[in-house]
Protein backbone atom coordinates (compact mmCIF):
# COMPACT_ATOMS: atom_id res chain seq x y z
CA UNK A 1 -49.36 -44.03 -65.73
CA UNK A 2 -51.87 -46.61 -66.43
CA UNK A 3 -53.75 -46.17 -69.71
CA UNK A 4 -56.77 -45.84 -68.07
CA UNK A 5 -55.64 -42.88 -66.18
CA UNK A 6 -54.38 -41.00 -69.38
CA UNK A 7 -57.58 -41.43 -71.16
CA UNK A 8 -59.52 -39.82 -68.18
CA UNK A 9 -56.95 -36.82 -68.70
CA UNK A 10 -58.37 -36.46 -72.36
CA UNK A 11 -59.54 -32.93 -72.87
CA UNK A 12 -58.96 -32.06 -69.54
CA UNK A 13 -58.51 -28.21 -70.50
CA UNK A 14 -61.89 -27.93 -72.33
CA UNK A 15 -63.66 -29.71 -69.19
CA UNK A 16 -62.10 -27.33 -66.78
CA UNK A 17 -63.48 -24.40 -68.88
CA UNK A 18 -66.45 -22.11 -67.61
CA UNK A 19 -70.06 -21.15 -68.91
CA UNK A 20 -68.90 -17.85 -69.82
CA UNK A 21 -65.36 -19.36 -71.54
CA UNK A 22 -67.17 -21.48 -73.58
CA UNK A 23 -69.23 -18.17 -74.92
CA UNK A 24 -65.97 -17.01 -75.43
CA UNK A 25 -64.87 -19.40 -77.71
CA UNK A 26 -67.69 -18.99 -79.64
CA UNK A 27 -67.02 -15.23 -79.96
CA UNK A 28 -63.64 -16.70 -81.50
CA UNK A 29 -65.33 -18.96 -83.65
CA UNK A 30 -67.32 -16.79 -85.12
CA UNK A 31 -64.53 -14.30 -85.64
CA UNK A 32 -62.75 -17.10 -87.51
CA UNK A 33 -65.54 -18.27 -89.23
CA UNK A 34 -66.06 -14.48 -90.69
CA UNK A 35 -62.50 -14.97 -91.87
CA UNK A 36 -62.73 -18.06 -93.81
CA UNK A 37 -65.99 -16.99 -95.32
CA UNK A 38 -63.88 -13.56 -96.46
CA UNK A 39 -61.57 -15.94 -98.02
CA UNK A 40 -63.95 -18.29 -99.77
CA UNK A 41 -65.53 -14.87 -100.80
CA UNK A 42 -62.32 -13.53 -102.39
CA UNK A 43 -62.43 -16.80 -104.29
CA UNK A 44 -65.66 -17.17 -105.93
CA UNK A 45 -66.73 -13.97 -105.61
CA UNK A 46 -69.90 -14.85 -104.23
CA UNK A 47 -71.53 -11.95 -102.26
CA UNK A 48 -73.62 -14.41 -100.48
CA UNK A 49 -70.52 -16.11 -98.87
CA UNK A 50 -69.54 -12.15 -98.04
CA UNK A 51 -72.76 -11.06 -96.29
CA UNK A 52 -72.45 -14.05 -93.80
CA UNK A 53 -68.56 -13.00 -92.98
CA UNK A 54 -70.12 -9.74 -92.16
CA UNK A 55 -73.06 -10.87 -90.18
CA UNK A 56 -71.12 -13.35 -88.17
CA UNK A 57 -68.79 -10.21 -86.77
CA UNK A 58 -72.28 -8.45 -84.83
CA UNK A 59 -72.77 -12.39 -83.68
CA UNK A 60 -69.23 -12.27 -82.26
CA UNK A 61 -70.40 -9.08 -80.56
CA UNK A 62 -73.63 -10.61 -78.85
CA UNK A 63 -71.07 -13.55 -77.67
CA UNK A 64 -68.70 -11.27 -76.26
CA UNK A 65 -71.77 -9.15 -74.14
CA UNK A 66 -72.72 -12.37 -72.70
CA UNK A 67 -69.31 -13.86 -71.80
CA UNK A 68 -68.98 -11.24 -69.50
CA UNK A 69 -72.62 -11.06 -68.10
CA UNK A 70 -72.56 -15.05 -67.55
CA UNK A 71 -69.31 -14.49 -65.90
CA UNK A 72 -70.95 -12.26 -63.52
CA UNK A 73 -73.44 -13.97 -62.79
CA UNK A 74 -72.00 -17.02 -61.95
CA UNK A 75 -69.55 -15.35 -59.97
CA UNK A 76 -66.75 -17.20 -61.77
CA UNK A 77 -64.08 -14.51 -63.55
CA UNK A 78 -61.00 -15.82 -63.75
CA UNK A 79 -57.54 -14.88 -65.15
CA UNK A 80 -57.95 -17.39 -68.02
CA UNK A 81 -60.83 -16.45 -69.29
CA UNK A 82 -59.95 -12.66 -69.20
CA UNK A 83 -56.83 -13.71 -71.54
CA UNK A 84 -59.23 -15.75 -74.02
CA UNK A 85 -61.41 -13.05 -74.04
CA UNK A 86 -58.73 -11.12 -74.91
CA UNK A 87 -57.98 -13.99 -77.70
CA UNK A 88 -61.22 -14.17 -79.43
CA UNK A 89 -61.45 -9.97 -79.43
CA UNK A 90 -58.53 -10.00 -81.21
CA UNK A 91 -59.34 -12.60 -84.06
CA UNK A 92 -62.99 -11.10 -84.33
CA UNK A 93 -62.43 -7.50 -84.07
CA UNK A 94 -58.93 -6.99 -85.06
CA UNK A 95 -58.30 -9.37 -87.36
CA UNK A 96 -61.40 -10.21 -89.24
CA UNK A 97 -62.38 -6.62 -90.18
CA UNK A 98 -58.81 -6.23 -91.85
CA UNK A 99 -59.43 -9.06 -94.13
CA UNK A 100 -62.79 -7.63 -94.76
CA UNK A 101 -61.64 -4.32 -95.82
CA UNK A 102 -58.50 -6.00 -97.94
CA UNK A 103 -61.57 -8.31 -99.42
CA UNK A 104 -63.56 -5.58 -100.60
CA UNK A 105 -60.68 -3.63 -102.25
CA UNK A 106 -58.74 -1.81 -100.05
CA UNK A 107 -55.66 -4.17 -100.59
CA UNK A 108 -52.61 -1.37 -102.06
CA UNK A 109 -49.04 -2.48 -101.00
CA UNK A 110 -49.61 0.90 -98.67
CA UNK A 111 -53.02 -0.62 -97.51
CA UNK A 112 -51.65 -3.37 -95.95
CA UNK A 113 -48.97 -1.70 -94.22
CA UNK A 114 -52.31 0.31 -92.62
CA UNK A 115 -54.33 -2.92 -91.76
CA UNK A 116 -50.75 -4.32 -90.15
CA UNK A 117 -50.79 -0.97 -88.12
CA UNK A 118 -54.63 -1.32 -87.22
CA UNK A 119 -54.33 -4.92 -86.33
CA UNK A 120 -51.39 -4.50 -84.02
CA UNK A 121 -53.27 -1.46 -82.11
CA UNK A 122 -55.61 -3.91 -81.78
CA UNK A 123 -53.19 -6.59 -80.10
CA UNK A 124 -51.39 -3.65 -78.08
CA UNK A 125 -54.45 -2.05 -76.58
CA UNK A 126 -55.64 -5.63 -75.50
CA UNK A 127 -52.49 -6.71 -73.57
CA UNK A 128 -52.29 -3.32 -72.25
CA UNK A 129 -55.83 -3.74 -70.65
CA UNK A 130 -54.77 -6.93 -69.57
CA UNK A 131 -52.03 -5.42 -67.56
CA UNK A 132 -53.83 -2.65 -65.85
CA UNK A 133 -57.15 -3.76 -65.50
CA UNK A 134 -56.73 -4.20 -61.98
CA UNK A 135 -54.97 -0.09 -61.44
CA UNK A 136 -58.15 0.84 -63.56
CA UNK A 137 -60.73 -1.30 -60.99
CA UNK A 138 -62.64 0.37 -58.48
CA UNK A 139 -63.02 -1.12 -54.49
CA UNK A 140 -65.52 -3.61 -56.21
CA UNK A 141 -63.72 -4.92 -58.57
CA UNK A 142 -64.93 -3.50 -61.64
CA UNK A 143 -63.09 -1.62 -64.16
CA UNK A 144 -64.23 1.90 -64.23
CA UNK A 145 -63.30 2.73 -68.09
CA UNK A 146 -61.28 2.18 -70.67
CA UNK A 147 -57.78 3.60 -71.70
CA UNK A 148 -59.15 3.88 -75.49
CA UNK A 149 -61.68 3.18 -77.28
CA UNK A 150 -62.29 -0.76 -77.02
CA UNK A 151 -61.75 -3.34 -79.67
CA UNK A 152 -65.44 -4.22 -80.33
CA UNK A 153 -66.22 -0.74 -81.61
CA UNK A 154 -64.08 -1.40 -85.10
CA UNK A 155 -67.77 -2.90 -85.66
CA UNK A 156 -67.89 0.73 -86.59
CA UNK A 157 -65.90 0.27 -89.59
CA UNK A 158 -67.24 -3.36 -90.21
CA UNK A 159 -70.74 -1.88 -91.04
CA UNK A 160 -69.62 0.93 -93.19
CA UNK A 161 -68.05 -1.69 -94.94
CA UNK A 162 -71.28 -3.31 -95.21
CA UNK A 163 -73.32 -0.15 -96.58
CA UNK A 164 -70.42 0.39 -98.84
CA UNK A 165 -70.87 -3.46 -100.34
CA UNK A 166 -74.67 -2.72 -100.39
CA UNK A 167 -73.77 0.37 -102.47
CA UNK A 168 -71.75 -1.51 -104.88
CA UNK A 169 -69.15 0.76 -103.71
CA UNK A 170 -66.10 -1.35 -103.52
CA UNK A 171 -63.47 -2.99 -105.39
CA UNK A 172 -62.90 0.04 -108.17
CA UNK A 173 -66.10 1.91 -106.93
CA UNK A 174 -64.53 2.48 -103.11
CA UNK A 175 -65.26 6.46 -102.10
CA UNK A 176 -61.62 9.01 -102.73
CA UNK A 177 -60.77 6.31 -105.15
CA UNK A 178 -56.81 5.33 -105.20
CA UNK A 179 -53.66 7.13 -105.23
CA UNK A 180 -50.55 5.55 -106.45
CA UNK A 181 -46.95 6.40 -105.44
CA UNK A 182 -43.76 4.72 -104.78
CA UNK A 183 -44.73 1.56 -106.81
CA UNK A 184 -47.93 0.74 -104.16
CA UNK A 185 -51.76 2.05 -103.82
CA UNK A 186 -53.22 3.65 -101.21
CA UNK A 187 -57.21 4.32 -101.14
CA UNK A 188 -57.75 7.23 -98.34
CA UNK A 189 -60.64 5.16 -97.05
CA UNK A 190 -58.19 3.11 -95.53
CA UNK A 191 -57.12 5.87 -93.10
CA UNK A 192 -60.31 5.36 -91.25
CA UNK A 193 -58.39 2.02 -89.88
CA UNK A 194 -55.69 4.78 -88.82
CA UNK A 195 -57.93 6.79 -87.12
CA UNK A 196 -59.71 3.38 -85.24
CA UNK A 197 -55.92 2.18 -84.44
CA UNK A 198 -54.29 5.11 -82.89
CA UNK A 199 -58.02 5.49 -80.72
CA UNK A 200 -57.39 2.30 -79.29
CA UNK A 201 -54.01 2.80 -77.89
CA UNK A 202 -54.54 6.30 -76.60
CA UNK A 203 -53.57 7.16 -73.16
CA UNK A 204 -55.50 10.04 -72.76
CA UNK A 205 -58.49 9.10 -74.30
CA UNK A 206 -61.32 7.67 -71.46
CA UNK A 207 -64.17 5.73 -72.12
CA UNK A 208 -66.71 4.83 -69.37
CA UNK A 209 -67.31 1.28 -69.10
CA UNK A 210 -70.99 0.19 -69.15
């Protein structure tokens, strides 16, 4: 192939990409981003560097409303960008708020096997949408509601994580304190990501989509 041709073939994939993917993406940057400020946070313990890993997870949000609205209008849904928006959900609303919550003190050996739990609900209840969305659609098209609660409303837990760092209730100030057995901590706050996990991979549990 002449290198001519190959060069024209650079970044192909991002070219091909929609409107509403490339809102996507940004829902999964900002995810990410909220991540690696949690990190830097846990570092230098700068609460500045926190507050913008929590602010950029309601800007993830906002991305992840418009995705969907762009892709409607545009009339352009496709199969890929129903498995990236499936991508950046995870990172943003499964993902990030773990590392939040471990940031701000809920980080027992027993804690972690929690956040594990609530992050794979999270990945579980997004392939299974992924899988049935079309036996949930309607003669339109359009899903008609959701087997579980859906990802985005951990944002529950993000900003109660939020009020709780405005409090100066974290780290050893988190509410029910910490209980200690087996060799590993365990802060009952953290069962809150038990109750958001098992909610997202009910069966039974229906919630209209908007």
């Amino acid at each position: 192939m002449p290198s001519e041709q190959r060069t024209r073939r650079h970044l192909t994939m991002l070219r091909d990409f929609s409107a509403a993917d490339l809102i996507t993406l940004a829902n999964g940057f900002a995810g990410t981003g909220s991540i690696l400020a949690t990190l830097q946070y846990m570092d230098t313990r700068d609460h500045r560097i926190l507050w913008l890993a929590f602010a950029l997870l309601p800007a993830a949000m906002v991305f992840d409303v418009l995705d969907g609205r762009v892709a409607r209008w545009r009339q352009r849904s496709t199969l890929l960008g129903r498995e990236l928006d499936s991508l950046a959900d995870l990172i943003s609303f499964g993902v990030a708020p773990a590392v939040l919550a471990f940031a701000v003190g809920i980080r027992g050996a027993w804690d972690a096997l929690v956040l594990v739990y609530f992050v794979s609900c999270g990945l579980s209840r997004l392939a299974r949408y992924n899988v049935t969305a079309a036996e949930l659609a309607d003669a339109s098209g359009k899903v008609r509601y959701f087997e579980g609660t859906p990802i985005p409303t951990t944002l529950v837990l993000v900003a109660l994580l939020a009020l709780l760092t405005w409090l100066d209730r974290i780290d050893q100030n988190l509410p029910f304190g910490v209980i200690r057995f087996l060799g590993g901590a365990f802060h009952p706050l953290v069962l809150l990501f038990v109750l958001s996990g098992t909610a997202m991979i009910s069966k039974t549990l229906r919630v209209p989509k908007l």
